[in-house]
N, C-alpha and C. Protein backbone atom coordinates (compact mmCIF):
# COMPACT_ATOMS: atom_id res chain seq x y z
N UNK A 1 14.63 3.35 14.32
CA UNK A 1 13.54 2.82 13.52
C UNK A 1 13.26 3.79 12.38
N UNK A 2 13.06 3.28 11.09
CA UNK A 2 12.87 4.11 9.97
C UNK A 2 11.97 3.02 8.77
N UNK A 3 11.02 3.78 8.50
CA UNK A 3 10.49 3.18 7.13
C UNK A 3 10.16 3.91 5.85
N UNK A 4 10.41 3.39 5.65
CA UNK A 4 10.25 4.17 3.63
C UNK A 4 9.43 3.44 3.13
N UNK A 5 8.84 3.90 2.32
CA UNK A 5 8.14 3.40 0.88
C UNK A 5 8.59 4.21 -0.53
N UNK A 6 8.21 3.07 -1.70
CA UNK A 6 8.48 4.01 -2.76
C UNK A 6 7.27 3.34 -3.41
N UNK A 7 6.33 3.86 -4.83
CA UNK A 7 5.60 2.69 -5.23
C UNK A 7 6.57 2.59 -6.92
N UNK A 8 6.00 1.43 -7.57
CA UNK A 8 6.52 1.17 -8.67
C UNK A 8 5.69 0.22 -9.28
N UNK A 9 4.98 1.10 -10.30
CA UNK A 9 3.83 0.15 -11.41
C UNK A 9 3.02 0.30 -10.00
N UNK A 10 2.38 -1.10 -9.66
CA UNK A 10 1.29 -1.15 -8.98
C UNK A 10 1.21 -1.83 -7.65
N UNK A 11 3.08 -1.37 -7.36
CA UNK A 11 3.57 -2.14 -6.24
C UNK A 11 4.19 -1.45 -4.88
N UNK A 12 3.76 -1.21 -3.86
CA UNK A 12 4.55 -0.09 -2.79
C UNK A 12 5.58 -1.23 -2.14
N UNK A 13 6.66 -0.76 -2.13
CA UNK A 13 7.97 -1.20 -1.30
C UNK A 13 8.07 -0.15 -0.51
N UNK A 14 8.28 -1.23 0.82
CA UNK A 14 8.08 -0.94 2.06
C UNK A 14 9.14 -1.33 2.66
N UNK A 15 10.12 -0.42 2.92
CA UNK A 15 11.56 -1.07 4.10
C UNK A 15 11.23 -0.56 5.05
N UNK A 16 11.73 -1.63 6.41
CA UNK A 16 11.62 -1.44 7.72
C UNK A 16 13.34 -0.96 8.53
N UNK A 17 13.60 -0.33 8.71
CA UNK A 17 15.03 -0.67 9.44
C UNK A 17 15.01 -0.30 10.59
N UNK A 18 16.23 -1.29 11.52
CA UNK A 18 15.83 -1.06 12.80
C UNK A 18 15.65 -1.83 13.69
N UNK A 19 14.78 -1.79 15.11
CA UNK A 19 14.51 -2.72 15.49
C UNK A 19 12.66 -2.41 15.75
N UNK A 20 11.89 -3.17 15.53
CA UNK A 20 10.61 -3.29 15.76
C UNK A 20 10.03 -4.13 16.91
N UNK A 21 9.95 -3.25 17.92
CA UNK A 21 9.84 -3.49 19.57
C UNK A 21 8.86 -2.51 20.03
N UNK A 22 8.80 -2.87 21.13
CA UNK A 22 7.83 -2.03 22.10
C UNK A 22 8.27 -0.58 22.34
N UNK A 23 9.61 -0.09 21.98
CA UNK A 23 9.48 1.10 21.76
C UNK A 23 9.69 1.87 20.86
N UNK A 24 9.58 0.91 19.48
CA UNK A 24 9.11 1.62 18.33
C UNK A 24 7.91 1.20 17.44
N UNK A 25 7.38 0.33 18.18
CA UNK A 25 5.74 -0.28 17.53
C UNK A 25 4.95 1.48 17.22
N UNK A 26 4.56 1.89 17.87
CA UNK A 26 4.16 2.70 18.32
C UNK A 26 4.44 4.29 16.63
N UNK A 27 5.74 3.98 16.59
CA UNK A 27 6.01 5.06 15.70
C UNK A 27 6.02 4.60 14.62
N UNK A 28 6.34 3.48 14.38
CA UNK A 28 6.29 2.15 12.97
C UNK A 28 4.57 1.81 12.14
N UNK A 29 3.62 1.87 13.39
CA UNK A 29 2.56 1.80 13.20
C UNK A 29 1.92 2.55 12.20
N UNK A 30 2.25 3.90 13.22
CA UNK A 30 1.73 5.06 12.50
C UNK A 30 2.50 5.36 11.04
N UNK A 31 3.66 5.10 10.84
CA UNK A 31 4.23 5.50 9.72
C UNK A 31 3.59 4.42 8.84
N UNK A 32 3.52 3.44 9.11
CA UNK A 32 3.20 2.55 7.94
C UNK A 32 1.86 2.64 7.81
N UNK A 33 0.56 3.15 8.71
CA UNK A 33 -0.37 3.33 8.06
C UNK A 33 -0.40 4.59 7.12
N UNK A 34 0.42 5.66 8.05
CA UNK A 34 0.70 6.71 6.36
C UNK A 34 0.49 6.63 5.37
N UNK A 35 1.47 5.37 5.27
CA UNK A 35 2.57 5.18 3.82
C UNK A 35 1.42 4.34 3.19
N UNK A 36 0.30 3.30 3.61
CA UNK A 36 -0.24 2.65 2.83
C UNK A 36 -1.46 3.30 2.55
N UNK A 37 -1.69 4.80 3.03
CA UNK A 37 -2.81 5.28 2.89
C UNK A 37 -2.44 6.03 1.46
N UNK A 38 -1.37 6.21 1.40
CA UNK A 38 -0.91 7.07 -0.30
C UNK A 38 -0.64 5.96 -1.08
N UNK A 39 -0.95 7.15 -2.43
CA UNK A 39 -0.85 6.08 -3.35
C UNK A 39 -2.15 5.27 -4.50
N UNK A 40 -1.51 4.89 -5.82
CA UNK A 40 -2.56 3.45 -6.03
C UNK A 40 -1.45 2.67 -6.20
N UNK A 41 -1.78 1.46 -5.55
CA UNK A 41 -1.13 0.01 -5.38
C UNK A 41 -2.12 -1.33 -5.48
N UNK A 42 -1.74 -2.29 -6.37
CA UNK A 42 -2.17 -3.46 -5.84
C UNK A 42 -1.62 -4.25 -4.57
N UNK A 43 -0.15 -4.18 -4.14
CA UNK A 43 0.45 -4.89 -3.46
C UNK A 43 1.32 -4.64 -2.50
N UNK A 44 1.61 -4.70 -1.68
CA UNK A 44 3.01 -4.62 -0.95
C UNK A 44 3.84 -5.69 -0.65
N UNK A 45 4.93 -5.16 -0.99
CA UNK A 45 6.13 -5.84 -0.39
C UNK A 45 7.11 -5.06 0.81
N UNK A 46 6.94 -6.17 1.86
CA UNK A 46 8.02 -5.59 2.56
C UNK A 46 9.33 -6.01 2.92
N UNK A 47 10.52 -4.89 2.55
CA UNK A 47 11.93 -5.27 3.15
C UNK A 47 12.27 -4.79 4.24
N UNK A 48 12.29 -6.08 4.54
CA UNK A 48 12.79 -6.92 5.92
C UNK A 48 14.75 -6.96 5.90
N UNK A 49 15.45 -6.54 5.02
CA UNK A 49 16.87 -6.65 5.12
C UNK A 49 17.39 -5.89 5.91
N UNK A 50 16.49 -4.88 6.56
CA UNK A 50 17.38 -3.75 7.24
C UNK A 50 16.64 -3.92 8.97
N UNK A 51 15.86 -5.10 9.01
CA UNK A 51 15.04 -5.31 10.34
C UNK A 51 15.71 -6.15 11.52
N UNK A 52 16.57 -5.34 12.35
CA UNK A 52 17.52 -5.95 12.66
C UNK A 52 17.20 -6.68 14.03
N UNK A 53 16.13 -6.45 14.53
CA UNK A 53 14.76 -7.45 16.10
C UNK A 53 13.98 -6.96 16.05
N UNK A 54 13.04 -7.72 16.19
CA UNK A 54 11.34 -7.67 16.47
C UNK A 54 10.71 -8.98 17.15
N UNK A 55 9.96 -8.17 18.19
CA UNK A 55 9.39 -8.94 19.56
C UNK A 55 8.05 -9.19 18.79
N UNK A 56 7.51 -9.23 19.77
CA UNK A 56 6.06 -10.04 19.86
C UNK A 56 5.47 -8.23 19.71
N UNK A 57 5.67 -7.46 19.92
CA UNK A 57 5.33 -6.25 19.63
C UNK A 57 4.82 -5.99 18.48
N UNK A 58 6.11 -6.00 17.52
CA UNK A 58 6.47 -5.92 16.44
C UNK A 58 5.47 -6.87 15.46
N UNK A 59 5.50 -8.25 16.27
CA UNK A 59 4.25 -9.30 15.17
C UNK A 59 3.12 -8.65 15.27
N UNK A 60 2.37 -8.13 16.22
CA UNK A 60 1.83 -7.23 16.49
C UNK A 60 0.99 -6.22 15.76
N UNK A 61 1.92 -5.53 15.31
CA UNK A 61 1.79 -4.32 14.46
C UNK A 61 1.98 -4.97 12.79
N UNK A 62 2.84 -6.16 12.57
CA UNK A 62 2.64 -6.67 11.37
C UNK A 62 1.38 -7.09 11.07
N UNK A 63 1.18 -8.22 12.26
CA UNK A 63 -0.58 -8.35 11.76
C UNK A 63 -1.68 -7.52 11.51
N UNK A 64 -1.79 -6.45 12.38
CA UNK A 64 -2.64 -5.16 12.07
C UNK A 64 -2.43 -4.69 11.13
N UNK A 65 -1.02 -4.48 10.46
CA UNK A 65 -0.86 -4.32 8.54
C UNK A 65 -1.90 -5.10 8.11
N UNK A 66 -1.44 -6.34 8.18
CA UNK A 66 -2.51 -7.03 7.22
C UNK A 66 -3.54 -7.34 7.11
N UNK A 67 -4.49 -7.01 8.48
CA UNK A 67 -5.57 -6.94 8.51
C UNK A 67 -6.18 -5.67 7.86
N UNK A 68 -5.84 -4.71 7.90
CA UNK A 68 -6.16 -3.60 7.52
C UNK A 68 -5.94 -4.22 5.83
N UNK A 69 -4.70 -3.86 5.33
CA UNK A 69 -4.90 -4.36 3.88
C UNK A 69 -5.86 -5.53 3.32
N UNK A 70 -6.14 -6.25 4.02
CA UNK A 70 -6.92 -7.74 3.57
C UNK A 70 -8.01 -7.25 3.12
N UNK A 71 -8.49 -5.83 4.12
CA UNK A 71 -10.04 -5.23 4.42
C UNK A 71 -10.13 -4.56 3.12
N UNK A 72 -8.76 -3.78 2.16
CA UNK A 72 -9.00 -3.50 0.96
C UNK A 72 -8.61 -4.18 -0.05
N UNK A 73 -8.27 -5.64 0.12
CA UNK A 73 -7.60 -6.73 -0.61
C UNK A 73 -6.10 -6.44 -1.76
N UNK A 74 -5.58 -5.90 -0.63
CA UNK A 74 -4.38 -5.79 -0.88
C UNK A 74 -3.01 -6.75 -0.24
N UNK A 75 -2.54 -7.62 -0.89
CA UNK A 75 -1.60 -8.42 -0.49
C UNK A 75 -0.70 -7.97 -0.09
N UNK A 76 -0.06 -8.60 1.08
CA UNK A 76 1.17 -8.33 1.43
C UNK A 76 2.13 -9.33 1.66
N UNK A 77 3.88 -8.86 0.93
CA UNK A 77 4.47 -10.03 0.82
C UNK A 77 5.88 -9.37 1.60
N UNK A 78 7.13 -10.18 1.89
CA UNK A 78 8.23 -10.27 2.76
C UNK A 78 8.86 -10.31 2.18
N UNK A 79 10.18 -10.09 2.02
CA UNK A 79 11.45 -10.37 1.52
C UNK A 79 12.48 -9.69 2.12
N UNK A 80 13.44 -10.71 1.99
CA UNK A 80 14.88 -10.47 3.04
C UNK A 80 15.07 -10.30 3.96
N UNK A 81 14.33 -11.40 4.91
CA UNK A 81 14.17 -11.29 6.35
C UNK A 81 15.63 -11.70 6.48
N UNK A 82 16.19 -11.69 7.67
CA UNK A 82 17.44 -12.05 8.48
C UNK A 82 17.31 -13.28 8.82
N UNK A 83 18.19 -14.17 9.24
CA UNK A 83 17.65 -15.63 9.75
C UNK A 83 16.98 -15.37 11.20
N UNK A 84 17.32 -14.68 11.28
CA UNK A 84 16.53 -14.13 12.79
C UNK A 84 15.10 -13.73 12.97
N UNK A 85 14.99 -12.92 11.91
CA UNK A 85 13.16 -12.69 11.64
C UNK A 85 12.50 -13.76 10.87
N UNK A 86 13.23 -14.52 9.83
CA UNK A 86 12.87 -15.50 9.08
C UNK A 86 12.23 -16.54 10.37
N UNK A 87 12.80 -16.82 11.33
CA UNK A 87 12.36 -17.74 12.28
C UNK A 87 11.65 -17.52 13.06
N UNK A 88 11.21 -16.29 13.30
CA UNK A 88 10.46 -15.45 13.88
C UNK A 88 8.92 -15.61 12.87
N UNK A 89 9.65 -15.45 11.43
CA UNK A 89 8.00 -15.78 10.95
C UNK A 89 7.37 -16.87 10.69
N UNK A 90 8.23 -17.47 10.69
CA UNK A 90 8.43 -19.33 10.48
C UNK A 90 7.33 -19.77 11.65
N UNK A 91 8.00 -19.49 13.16
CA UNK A 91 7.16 -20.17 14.55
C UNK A 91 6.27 -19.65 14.22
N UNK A 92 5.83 -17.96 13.90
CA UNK A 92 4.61 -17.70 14.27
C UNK A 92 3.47 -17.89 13.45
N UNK A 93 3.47 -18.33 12.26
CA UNK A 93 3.13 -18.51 11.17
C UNK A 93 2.92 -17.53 10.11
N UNK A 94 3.37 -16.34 10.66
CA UNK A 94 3.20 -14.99 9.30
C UNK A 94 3.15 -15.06 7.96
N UNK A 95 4.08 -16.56 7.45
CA UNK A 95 4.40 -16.33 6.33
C UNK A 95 2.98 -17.25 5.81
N UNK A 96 1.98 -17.64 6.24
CA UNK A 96 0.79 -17.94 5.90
C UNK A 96 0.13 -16.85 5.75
N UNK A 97 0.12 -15.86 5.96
CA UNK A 97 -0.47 -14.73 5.83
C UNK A 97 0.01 -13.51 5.07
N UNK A 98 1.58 -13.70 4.98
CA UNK A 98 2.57 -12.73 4.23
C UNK A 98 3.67 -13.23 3.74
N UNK A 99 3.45 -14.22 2.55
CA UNK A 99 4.34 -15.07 2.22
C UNK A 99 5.57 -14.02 1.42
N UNK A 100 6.60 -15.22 1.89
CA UNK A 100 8.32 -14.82 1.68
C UNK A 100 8.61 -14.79 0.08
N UNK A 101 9.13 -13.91 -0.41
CA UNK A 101 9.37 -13.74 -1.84
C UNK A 101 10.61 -13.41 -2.29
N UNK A 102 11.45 -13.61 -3.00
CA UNK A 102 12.66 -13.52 -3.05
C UNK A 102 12.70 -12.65 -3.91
């Protein structure tokens, strides 16, 4: 499990790689509140191309992203999920909440 950010203009990109499960919720969490605590940003985007499974854990810790950001009205958006996470956000409805952007 590994995440990066970089920001650009007024935008933090956020890659996930890996798998985002119950035994890396935990370290994913914490890194990504890090990463969104630096910085000025209006937005995030996150890549999802390098997110190779994620459980119900993992939705988990996505939603707590966005609750937390919502609280400073900061959007958060997806891109390049796998067909595997894509369907994953599809059932659960994430992408109502963190719509897919190409």
């Amino acid at each position: 499990m590994q995440v990066t950010s970089k920001i650009i203009n007024d935008t933090m990109y956020l890659s996930i790689l890996g798998e985002l499960d119950e035994h890396s919720a935990g370290y994913a969490r914490d890194m990504m509140d890090s990463l969104m605590k630096e910085g000025d940003f209006r937005q995030i985007i996150v890549d999802l191309s390098g997110l190779e499974f994620m459980d119900s854990t993992g939705i988990g810790v996505m939603i707590g992203r966005y609750k937390k950001m919502k609280q400073r009205g900061i959007p958060i958006y997806v891109a390049h999920p796998s067909k595997q996470i894509d369907k994953i956000f599809m059932m659960t409805a994430l992408y109502d909440v963190m719509p897919k952007i190409n």
